[in-house]
C-alpha atoms as a PDB file:
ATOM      1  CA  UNK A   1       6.358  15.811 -11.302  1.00  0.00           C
ATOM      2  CA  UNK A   2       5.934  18.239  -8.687  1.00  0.00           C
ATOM      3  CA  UNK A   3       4.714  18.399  -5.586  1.00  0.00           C
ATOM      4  CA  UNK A   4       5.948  17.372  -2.396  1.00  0.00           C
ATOM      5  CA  UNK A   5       8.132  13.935  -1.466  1.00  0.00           C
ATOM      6  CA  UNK A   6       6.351  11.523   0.158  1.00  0.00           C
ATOM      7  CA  UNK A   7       8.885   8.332   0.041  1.00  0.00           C
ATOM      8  CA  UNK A   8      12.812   9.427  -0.119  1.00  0.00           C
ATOM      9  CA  UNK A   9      14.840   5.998   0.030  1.00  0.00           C
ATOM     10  CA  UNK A  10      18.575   6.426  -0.215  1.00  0.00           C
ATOM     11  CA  UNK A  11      21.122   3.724  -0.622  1.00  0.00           C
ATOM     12  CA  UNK A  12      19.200   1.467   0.909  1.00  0.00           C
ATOM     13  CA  UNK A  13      20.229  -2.030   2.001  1.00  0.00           C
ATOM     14  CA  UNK A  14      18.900  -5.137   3.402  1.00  0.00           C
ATOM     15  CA  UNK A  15      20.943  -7.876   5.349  1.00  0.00           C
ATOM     16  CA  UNK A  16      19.678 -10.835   6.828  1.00  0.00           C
ATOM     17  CA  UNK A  17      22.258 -12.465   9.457  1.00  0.00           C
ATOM     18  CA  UNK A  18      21.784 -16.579   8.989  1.00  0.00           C
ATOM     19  CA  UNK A  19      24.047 -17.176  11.846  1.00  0.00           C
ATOM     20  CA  UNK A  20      27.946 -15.586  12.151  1.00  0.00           C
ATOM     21  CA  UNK A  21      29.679 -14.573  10.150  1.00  0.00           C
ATOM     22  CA  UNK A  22      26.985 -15.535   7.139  1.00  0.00           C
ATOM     23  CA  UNK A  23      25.251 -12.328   6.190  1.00  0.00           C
ATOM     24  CA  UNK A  24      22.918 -12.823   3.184  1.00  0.00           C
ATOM     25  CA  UNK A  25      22.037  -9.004   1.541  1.00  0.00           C
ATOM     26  CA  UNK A  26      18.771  -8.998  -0.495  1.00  0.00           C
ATOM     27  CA  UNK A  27      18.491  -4.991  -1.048  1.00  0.00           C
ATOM     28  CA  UNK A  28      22.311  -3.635  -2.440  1.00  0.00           C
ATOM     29  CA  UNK A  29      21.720   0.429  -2.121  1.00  0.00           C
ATOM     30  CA  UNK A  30      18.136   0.898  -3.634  1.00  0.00           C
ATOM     31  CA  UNK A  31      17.532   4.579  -4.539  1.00  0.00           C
ATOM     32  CA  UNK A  32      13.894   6.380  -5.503  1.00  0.00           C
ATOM     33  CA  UNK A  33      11.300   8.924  -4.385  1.00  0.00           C
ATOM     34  CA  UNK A  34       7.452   9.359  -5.039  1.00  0.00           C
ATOM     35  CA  UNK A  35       5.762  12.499  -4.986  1.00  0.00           C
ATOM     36  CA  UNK A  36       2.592  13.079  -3.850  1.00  0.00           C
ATOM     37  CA  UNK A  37      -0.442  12.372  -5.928  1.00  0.00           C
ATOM     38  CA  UNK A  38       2.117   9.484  -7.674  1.00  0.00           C
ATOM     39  CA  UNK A  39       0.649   6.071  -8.982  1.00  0.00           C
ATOM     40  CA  UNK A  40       4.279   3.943  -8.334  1.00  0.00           C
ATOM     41  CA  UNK A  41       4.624   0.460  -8.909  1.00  0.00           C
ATOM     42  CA  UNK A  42       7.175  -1.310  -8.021  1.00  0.00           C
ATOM     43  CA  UNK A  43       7.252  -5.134 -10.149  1.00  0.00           C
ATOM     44  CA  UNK A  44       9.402  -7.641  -9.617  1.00  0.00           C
ATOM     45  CA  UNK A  45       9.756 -11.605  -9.784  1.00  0.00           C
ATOM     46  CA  UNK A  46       9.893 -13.485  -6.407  1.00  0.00           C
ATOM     47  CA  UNK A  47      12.942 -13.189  -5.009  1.00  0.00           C
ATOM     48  CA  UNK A  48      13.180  -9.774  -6.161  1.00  0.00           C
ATOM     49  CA  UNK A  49      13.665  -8.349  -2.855  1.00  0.00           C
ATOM     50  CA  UNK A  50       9.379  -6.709  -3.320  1.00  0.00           C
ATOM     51  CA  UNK A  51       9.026  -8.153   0.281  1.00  0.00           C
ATOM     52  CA  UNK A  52      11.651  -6.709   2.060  1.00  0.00           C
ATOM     53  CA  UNK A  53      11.463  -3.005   0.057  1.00  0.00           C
ATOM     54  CA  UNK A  54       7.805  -3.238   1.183  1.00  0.00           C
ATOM     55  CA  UNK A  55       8.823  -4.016   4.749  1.00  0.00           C
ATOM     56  CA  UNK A  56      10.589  -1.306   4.833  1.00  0.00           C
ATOM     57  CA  UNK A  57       8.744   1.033   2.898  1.00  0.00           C
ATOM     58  CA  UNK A  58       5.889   0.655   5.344  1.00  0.00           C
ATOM     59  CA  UNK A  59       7.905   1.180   8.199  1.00  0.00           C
ATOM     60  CA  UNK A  60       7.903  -3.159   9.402  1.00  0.00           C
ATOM     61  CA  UNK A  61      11.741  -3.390   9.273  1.00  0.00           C
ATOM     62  CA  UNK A  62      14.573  -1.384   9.302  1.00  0.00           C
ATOM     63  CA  UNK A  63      16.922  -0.681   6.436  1.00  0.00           C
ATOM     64  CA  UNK A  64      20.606  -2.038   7.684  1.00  0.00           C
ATOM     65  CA  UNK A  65      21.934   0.974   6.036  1.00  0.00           C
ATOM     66  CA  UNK A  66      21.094   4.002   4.083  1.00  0.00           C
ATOM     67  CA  UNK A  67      18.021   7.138   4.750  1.00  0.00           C
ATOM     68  CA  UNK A  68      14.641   6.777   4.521  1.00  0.00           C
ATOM     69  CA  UNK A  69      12.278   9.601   4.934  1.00  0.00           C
ATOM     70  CA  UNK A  70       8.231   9.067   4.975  1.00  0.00           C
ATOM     71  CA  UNK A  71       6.518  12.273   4.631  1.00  0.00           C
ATOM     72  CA  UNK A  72       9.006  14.495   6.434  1.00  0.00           C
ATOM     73  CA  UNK A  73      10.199  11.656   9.255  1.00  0.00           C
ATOM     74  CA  UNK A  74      13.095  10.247   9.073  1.00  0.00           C
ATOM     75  CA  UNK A  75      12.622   6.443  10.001  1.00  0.00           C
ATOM     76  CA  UNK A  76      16.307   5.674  11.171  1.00  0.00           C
ATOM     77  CA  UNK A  77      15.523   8.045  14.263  1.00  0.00           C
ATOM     78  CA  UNK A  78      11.888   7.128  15.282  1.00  0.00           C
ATOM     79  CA  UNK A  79      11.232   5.200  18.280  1.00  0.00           C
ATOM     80  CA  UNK A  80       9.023   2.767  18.367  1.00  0.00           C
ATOM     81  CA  UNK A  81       5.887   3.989  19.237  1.00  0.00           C
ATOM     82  CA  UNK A  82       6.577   6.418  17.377  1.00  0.00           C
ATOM     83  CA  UNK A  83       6.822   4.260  14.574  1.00  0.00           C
ATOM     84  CA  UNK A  84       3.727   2.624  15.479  1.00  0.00           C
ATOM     85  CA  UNK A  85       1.721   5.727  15.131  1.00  0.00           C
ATOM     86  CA  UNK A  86       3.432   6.694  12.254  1.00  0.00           C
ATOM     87  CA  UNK A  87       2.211   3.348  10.270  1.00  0.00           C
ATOM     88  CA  UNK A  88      -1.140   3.744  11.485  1.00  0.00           C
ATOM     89  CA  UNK A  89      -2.107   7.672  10.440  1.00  0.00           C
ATOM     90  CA  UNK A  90       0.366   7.860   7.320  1.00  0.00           C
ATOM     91  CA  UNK A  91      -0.042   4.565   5.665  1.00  0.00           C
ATOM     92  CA  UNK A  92      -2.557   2.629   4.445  1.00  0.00           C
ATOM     93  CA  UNK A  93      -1.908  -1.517   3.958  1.00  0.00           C
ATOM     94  CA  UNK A  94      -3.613  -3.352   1.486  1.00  0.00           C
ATOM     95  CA  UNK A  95      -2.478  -6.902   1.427  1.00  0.00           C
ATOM     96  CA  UNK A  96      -3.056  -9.805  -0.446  1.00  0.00           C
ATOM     97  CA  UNK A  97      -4.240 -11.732   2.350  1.00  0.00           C
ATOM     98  CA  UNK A  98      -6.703  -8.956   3.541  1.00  0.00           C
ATOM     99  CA  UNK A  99      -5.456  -9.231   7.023  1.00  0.00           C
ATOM    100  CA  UNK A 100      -9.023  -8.310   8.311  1.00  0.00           C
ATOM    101  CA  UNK A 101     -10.115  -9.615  12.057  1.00  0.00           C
ATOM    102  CA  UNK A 102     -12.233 -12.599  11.494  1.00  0.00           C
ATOM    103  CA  UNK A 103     -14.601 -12.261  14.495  1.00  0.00           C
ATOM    104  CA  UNK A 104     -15.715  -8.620  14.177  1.00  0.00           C
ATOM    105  CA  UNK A 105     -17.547  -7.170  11.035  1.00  0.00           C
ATOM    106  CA  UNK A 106     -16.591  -5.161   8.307  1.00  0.00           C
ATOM    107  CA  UNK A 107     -18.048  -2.101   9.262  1.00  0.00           C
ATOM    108  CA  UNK A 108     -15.499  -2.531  12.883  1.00  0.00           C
ATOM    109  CA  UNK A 109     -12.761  -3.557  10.799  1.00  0.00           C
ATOM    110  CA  UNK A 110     -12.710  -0.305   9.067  1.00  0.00           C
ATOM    111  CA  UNK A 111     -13.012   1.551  12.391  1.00  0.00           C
ATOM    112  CA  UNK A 112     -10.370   0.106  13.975  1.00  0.00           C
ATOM    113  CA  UNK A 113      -7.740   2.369  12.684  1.00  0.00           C
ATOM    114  CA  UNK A 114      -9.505   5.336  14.083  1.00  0.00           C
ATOM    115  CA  UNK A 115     -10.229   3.654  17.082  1.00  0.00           C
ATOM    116  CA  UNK A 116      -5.807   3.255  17.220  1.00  0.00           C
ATOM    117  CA  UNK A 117      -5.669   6.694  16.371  1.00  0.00           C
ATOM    118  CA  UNK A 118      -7.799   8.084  19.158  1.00  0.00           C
ATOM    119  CA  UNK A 119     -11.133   9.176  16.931  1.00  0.00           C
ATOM    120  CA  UNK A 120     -14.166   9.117  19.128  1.00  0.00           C
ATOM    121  CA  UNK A 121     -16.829   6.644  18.468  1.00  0.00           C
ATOM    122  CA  UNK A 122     -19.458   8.242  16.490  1.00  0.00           C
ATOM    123  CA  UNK A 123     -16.951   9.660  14.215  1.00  0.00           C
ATOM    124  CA  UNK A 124     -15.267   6.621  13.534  1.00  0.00           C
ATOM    125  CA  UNK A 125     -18.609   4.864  12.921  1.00  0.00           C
ATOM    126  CA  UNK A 126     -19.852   7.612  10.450  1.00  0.00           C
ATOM    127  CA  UNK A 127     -16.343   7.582   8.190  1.00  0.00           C
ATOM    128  CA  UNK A 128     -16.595   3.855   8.365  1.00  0.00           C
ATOM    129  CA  UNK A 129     -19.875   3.950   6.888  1.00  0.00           C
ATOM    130  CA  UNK A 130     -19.109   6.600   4.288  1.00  0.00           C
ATOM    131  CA  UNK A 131     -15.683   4.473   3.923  1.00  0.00           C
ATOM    132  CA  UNK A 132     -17.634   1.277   2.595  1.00  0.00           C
ATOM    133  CA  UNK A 133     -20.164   3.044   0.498  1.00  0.00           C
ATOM    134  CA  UNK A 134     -17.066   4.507  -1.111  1.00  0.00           C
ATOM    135  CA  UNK A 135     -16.063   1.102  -2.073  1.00  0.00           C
ATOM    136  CA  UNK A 136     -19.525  -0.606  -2.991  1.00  0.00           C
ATOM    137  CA  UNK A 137     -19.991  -2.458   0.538  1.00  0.00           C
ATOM    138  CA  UNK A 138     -22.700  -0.342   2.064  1.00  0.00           C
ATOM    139  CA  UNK A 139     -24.865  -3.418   2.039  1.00  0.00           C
ATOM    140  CA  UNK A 140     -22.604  -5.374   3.510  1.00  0.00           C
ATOM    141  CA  UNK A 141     -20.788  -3.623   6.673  1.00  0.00           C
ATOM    142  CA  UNK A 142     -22.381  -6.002   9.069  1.00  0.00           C
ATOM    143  CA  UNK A 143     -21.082  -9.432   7.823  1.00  0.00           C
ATOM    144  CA  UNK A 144     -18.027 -10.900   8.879  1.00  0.00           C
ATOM    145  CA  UNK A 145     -14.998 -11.198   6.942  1.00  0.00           C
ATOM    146  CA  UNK A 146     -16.291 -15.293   6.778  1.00  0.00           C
ATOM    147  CA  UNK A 147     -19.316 -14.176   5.189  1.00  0.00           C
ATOM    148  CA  UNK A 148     -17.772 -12.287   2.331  1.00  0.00           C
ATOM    149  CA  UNK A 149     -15.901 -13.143  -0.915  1.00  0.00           C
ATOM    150  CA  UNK A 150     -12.231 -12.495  -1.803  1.00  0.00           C
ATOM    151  CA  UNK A 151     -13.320  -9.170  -3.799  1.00  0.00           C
ATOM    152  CA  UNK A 152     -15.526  -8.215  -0.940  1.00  0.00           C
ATOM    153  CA  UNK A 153     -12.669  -8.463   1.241  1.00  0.00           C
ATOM    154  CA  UNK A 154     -10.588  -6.481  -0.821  1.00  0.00           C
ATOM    155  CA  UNK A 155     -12.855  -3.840  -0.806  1.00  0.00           C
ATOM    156  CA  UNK A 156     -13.499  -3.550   2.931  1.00  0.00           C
ATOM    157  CA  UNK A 157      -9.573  -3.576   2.890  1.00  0.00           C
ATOM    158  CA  UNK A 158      -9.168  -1.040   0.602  1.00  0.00           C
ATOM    159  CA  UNK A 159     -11.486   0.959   2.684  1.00  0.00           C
ATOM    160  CA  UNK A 160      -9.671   0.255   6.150  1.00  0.00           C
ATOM    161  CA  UNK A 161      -6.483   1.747   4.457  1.00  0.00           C
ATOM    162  CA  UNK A 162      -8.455   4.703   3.665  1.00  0.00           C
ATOM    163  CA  UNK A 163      -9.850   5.028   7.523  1.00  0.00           C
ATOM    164  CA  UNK A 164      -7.019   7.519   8.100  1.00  0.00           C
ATOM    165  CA  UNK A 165      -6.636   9.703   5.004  1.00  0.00           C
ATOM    166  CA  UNK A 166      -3.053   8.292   4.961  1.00  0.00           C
ATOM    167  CA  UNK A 167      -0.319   9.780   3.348  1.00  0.00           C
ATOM    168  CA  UNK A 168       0.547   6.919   1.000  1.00  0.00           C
ATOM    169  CA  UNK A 169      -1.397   3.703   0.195  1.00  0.00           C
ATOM    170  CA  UNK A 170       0.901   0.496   0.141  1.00  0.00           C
ATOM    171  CA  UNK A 171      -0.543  -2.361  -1.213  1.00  0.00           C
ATOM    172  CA  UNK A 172       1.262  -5.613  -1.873  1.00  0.00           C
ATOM    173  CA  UNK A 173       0.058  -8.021  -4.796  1.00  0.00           C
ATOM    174  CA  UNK A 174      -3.842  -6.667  -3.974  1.00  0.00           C
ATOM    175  CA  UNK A 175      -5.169  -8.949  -6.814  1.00  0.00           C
ATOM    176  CA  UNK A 176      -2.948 -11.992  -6.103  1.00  0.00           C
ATOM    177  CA  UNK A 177      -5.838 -14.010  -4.754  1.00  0.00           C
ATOM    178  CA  UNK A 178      -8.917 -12.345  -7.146  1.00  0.00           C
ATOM    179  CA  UNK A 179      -9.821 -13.357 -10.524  1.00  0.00           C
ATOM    180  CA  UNK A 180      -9.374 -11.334 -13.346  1.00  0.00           C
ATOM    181  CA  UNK A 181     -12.687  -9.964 -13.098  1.00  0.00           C
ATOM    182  CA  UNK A 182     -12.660  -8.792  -9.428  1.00  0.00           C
ATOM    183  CA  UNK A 183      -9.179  -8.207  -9.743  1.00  0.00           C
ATOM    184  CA  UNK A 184     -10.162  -5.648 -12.133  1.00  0.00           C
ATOM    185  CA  UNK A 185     -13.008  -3.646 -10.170  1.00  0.00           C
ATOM    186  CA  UNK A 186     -10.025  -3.516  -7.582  1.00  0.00           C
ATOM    187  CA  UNK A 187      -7.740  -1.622  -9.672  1.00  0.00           C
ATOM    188  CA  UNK A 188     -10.725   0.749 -10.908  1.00  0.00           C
ATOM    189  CA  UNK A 189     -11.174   1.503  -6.771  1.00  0.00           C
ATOM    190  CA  UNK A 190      -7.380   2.255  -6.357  1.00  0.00           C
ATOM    191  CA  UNK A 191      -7.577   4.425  -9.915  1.00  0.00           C
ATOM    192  CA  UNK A 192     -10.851   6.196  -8.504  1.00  0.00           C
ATOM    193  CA  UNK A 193      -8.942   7.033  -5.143  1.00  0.00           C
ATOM    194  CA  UNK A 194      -5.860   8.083  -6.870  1.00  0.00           C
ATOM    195  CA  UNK A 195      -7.912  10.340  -9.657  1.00  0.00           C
ATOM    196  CA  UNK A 196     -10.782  11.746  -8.211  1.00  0.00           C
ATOM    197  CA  UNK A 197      -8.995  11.991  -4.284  1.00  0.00           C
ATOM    198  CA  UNK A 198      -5.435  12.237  -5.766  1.00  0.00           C
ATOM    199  CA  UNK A 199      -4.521   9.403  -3.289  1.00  0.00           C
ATOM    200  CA  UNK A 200      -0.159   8.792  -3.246  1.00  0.00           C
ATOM    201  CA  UNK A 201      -0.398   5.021  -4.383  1.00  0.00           C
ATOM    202  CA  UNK A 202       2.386   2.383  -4.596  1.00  0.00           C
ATOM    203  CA  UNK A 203       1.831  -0.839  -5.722  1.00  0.00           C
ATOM    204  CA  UNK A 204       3.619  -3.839  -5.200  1.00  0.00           C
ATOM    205  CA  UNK A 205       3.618  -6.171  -7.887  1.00  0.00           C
ATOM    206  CA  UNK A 206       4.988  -9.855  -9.577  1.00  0.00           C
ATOM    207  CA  UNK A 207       2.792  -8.907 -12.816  1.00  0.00           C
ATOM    208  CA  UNK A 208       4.531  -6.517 -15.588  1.00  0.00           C
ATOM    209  CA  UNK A 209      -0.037  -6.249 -16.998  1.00  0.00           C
ATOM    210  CA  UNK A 210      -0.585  -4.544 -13.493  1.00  0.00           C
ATOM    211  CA  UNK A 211       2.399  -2.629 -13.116  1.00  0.00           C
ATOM    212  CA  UNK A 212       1.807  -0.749 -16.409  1.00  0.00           C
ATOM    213  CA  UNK A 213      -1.829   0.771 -15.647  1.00  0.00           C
ATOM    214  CA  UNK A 214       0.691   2.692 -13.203  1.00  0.00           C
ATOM    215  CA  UNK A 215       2.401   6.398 -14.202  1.00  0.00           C
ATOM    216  CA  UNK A 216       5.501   5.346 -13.325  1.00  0.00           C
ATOM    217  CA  UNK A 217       7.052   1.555 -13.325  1.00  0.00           C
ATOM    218  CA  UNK A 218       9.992   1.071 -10.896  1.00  0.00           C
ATOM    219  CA  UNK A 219      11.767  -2.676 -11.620  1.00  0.00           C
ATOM    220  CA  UNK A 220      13.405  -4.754  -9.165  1.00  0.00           C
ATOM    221  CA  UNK A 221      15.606  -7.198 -10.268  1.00  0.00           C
ATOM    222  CA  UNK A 222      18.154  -9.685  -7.396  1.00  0.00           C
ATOM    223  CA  UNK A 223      17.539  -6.516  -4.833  1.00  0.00           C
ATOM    224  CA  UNK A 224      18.383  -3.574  -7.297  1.00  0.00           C
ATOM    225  CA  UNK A 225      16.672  -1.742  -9.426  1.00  0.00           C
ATOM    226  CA  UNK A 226      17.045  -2.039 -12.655  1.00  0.00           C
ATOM    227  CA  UNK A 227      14.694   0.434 -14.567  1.00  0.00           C
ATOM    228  CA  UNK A 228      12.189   2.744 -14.112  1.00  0.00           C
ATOM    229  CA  UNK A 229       9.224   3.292 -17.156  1.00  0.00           C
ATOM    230  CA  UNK A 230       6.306   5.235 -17.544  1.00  0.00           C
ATOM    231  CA  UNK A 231       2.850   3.099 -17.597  1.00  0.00           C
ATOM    232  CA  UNK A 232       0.316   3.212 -20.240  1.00  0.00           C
ATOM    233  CA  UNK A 233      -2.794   4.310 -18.311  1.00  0.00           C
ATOM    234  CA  UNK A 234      -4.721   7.098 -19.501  1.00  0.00           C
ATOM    235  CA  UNK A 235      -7.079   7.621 -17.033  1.00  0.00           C
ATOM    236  CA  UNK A 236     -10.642   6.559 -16.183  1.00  0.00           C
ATOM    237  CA  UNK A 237     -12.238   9.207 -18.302  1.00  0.00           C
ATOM    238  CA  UNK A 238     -10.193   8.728 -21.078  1.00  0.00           C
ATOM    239  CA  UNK A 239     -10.634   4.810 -20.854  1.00  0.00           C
ATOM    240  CA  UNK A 240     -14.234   5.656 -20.769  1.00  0.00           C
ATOM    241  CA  UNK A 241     -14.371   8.306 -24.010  1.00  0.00           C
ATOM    242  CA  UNK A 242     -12.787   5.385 -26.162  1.00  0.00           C
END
């Protein structure tokens, strides 16, 4: 595919340290790139090491050893705040827990990237707005994350990730906690954003059904990789023409 390299992990390894000299490695030299405009999952059983590569991936932990380059930077030699600004304008988080701020609505949960990234406050408000129409909450962008269901939450989620036009959206299990039905109006959102915005997606996965509606299926296996496969989806239009 072409286009420009978003993710570049080389030889990447994980070590925990569970007191000297026990050192406990979970990633042993994990290699692969995503272009831009990419639909990636990555699936794997617990204890794969899906954790950890996301940790690192999105710029939470540190490889012990090997390269990793997110859209140009080169992680090893960021500093810190650095770092912090980099995960807030380059990546956008969906987890499976939400992660939203219970006491403050959905409409300033959304904003509160922008707010991080310096935005001023009308223009945060307005892409917030347009943010949760996008995702089918424009009735709901006063309530509290309390006052919403799992799906709902998603959604608002889904649109905080977006508040930045990030580089690459990350999101761990993002139907774990859904039924299939909402899980499924989920995964139409992320295949809207990644066909009609050509949004950089990677998806983190323990389910081989989700993994293949992605182009391209990267398997982790005891912290290596051990494939990669192309996914059957076709494509909202196409699913829609049948």
């Amino acid at each position: 595919m072409e286009g420009k390299t978003i993710l570049d992990l080389r030889d990447i390894h994980k070590s925990f340290f569970i007191g000297t000299p026990n050192e406990f490695e979970v990633l042993h030299g994990v290699n692969f790139t995503v272009k831009e405009g990419e639909f990636v999952s990555i699936v794997g059983q617990s204890g794969s090491g899906k954790s950890t590569l996301m940790n690192i991936i999105g710029a939470l932990d540190q490889p012990t050893a090997g390269e990793y380059t997110l859209d140009g930077v080169d992680i090893e030699k960021a500093k810190d705040h650095e770092l912090s600004a980099l995960r807030n304008k380059k990546i956008g988080f969906v987890f499976q827990t939400y992660n939203l701020i219970a006491r403050t609505s959905a409409l300033k949960n959304v904003e509160l990237p922008m707010m991080y990234a310096g935005m001023g406050r009308r223009a945060r408000n307005e892409r917030a707005k347009e943010l949760l129409e996008s995702v089918g909450m424009s009735d709901r962008m006063m309530h509290k994350p309390d006052e919403l269901s799992g799906g709902q939450k998603q959604r608002v989620a889904i649109a905080r990730a977006m508040a930045n036009d990030p580089a690459i959206i990350l999101a761990d299990e993002p139907t774990g906690a859904l039924d299939s039905a909402t899980g499924r109006l989920i995964m139409d959102i992320f295949h809207k954003l990644h066909e009609e915005q050509g949004k950089t997606i990677v998806l983190i996965t323990h389910s081989p059904e989700l993994s293949m509606e992605t182009e391209r299926i990267i398997t982790l296996k005891d912290g290596s990789i051990t494939g990669e496969s192309k996914g059957t989806w076709q494509g909202l239009q196409a699913k829609e023409v049948k």
